[in-house]
C-alpha atoms as a PDB file:
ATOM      1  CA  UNK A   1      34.181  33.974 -41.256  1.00  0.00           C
ATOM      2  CA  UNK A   2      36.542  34.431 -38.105  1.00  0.00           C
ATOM      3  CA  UNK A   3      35.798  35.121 -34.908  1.00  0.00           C
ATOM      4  CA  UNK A   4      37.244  37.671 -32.601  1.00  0.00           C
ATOM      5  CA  UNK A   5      40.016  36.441 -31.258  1.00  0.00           C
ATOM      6  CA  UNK A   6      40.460  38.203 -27.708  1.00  0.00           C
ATOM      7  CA  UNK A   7      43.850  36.882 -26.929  1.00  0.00           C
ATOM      8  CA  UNK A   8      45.380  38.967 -29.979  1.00  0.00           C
ATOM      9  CA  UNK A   9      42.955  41.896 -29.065  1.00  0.00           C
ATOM     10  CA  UNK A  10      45.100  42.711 -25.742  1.00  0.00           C
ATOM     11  CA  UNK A  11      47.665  41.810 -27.032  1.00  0.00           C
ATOM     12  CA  UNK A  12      47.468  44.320 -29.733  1.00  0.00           C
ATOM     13  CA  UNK A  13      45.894  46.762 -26.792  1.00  0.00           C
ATOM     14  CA  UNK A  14      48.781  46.336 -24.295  1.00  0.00           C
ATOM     15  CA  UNK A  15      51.254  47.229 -27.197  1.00  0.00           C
ATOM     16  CA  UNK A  16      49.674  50.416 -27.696  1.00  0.00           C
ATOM     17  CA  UNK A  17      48.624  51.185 -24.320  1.00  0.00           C
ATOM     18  CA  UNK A  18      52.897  51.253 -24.166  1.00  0.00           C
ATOM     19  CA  UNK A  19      53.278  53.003 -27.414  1.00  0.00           C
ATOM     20  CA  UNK A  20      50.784  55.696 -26.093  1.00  0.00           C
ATOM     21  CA  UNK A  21      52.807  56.170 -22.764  1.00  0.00           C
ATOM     22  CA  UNK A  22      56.320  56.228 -24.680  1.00  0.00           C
ATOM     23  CA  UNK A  23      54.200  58.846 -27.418  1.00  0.00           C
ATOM     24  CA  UNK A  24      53.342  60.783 -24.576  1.00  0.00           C
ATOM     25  CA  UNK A  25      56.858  60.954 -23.190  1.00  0.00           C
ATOM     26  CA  UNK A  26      58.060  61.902 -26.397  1.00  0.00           C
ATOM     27  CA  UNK A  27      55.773  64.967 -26.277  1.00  0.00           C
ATOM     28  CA  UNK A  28      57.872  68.305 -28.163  1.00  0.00           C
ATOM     29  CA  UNK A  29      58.410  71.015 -25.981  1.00  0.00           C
ATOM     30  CA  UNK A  30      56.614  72.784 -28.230  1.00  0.00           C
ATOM     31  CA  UNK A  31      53.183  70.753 -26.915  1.00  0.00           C
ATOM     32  CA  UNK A  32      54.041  71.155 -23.229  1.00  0.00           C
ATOM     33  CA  UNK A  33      55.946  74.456 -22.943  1.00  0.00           C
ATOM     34  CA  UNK A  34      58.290  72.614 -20.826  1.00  0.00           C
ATOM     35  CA  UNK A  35      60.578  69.092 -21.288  1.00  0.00           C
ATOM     36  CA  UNK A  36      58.891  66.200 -20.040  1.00  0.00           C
ATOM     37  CA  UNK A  37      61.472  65.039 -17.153  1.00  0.00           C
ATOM     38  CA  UNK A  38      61.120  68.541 -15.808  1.00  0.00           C
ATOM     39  CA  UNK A  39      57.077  68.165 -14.957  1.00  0.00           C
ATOM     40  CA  UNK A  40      56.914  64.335 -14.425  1.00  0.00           C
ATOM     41  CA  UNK A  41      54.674  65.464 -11.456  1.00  0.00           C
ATOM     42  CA  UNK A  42      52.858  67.363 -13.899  1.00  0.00           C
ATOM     43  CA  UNK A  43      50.389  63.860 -15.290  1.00  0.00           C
ATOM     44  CA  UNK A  44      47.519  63.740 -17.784  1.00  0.00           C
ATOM     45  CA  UNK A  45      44.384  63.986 -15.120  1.00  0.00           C
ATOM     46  CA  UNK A  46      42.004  60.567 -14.554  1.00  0.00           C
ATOM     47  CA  UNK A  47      39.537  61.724 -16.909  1.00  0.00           C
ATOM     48  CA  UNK A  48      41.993  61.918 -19.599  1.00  0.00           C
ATOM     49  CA  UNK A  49      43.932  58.945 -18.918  1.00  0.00           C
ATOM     50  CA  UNK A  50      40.808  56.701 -18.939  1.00  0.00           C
ATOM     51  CA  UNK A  51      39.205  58.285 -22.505  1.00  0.00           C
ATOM     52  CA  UNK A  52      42.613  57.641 -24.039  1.00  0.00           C
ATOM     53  CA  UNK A  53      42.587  53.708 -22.841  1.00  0.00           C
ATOM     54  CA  UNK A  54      39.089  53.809 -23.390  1.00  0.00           C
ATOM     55  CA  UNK A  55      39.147  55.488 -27.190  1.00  0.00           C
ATOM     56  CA  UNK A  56      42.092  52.952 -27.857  1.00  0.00           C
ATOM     57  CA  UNK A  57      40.102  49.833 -26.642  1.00  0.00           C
ATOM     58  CA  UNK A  58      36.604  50.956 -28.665  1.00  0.00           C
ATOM     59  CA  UNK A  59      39.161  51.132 -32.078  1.00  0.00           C
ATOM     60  CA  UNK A  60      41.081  48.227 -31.545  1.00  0.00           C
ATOM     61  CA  UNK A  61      37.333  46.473 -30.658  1.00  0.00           C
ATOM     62  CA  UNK A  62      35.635  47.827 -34.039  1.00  0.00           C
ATOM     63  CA  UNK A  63      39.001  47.097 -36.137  1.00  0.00           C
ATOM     64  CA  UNK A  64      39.135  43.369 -35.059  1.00  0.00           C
ATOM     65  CA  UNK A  65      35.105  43.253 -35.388  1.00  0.00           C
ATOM     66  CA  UNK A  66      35.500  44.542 -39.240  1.00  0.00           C
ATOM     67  CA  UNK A  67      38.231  42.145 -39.741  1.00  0.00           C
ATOM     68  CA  UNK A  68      36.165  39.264 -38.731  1.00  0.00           C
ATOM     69  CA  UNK A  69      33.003  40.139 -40.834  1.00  0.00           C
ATOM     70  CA  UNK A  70      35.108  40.543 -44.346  1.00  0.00           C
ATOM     71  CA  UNK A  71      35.895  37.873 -46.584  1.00  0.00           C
ATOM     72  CA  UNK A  72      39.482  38.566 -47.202  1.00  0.00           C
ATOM     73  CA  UNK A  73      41.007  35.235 -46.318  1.00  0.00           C
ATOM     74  CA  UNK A  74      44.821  36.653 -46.827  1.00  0.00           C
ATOM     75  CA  UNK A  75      46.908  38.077 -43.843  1.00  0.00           C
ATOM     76  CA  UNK A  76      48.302  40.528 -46.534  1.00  0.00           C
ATOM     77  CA  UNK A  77      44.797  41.596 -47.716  1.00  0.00           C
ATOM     78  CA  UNK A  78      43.380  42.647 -44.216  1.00  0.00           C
ATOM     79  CA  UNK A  79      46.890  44.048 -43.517  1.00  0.00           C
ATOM     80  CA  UNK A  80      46.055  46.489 -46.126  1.00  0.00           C
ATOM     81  CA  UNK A  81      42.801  46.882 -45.454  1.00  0.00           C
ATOM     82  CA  UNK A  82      43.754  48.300 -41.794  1.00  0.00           C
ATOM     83  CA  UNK A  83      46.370  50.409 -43.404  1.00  0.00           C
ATOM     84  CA  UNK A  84      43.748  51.835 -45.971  1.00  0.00           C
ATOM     85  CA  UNK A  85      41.262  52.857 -42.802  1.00  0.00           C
ATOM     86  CA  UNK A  86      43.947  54.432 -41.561  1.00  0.00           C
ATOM     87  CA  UNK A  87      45.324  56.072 -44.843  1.00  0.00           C
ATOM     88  CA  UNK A  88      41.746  57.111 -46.063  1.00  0.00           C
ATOM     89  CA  UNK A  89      39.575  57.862 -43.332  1.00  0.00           C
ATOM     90  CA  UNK A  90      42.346  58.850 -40.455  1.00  0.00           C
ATOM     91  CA  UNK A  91      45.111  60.626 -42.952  1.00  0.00           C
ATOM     92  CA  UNK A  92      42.630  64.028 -44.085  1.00  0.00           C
ATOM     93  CA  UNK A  93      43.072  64.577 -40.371  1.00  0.00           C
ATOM     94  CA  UNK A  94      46.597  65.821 -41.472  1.00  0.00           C
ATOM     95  CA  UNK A  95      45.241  68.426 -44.212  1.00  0.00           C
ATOM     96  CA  UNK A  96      42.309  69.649 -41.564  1.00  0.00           C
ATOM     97  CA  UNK A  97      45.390  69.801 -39.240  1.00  0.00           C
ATOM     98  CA  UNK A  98      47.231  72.134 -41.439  1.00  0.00           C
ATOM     99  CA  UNK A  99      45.032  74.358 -42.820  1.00  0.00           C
ATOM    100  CA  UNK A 100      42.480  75.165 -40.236  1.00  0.00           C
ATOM    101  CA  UNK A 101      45.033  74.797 -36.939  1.00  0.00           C
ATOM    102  CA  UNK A 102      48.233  77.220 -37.129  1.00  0.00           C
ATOM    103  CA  UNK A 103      50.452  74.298 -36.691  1.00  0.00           C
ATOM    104  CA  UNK A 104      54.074  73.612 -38.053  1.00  0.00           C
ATOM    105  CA  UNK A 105      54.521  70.480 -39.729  1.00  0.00           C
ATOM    106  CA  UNK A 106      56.469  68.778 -37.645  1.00  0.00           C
ATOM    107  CA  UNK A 107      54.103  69.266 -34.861  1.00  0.00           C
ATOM    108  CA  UNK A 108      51.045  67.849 -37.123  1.00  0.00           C
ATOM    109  CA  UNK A 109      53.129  64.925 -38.392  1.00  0.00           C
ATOM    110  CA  UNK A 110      53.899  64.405 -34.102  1.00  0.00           C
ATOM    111  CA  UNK A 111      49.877  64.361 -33.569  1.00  0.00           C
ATOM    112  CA  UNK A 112      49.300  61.953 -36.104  1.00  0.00           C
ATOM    113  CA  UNK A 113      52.168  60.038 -35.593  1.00  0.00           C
ATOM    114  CA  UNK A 114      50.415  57.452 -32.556  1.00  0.00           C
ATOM    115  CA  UNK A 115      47.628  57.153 -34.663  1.00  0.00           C
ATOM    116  CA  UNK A 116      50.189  55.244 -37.671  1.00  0.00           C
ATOM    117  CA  UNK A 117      51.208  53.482 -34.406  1.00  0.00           C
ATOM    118  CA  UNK A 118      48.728  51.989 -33.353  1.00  0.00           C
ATOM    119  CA  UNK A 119      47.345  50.791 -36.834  1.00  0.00           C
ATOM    120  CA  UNK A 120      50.523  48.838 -37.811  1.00  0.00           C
ATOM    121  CA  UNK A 121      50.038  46.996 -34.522  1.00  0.00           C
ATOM    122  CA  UNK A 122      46.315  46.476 -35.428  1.00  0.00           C
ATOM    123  CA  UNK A 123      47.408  45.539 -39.204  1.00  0.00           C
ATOM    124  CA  UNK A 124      50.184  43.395 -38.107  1.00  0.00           C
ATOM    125  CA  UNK A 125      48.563  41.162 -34.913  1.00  0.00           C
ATOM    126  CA  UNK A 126      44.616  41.134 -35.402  1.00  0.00           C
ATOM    127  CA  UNK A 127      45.564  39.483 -39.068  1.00  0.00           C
ATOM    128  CA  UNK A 128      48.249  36.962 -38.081  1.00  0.00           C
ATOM    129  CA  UNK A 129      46.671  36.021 -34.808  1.00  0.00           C
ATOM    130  CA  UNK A 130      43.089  35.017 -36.116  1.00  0.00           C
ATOM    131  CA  UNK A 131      40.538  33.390 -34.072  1.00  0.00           C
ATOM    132  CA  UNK A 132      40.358  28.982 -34.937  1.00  0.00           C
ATOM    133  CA  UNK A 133      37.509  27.856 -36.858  1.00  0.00           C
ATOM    134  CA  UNK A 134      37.082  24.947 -35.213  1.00  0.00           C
ATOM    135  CA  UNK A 135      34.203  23.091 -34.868  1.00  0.00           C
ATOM    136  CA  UNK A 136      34.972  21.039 -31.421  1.00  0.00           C
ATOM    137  CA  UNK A 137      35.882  24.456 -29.527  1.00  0.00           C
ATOM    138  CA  UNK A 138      33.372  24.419 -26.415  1.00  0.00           C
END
């Protein structure tokens, strides 16, 4: 079994940190009721800021800890098992999305859409990037 290697963690958390902000920029009008360049004064508050960074971190944390306690020894194996969290576990978010919330479509797919994000970072670094086995580390 691997280790947790934290090099690859921020790495992986810096990349969506910057997909988040670039998400959030990308907002519909739809969400804000205005364009985004028009209320650039107009920021998510602290408390919000710091859950989202926070919520990010805590996933990336328990996706690299899961990685490191299976027995897959193939990149393209825990690739897919990332993808699979996120398809079975994250995707019926969609369906509870669309039937229970009066939202279009193309708004759900928009709500969901950092979520694909930031597990094909997860599913592309935490695999490739693995912690070394080695015996002589101090």
């Amino acid at each position: 079994m691997y280790r947790m290697n934290y090099k690859a963690i921020m790495l992986a958390f810096l990349l969506q940190i910057i997909a988040g902000v670039v998400w959030y920029a990308s907002t519909p009008v739809s969400f804000l009721g205005r364009y985004f360049s028009e209320g650039i004064s107009i920021l998510p508050s602290i408390e919000l800021a710091l859950t989202f960074i926070l919520s990010v971190f805590i996933y990336l944390l328990f996706i690299a800890w899961l990685l490191s306690k299976v027995r897959i020894p193939s990149w393209f194996g825990q690739f897919f098992l990332v993808i699979g969290i996120w398809l079975f576990i994250v995707m019926p978010n969609y369906v509870f999305v669309s039937l229970y919330l009066d939202i279009s479509e193309p708004d759900a797919i928009y709500i969901l859409s950092y979520g694909v994000v930031n597990c094909v970072i997860a599913a592309v670094i935490l695999p490739l990037w693995r912690s070394s086995r080695s015996i002589f580390k101090s």
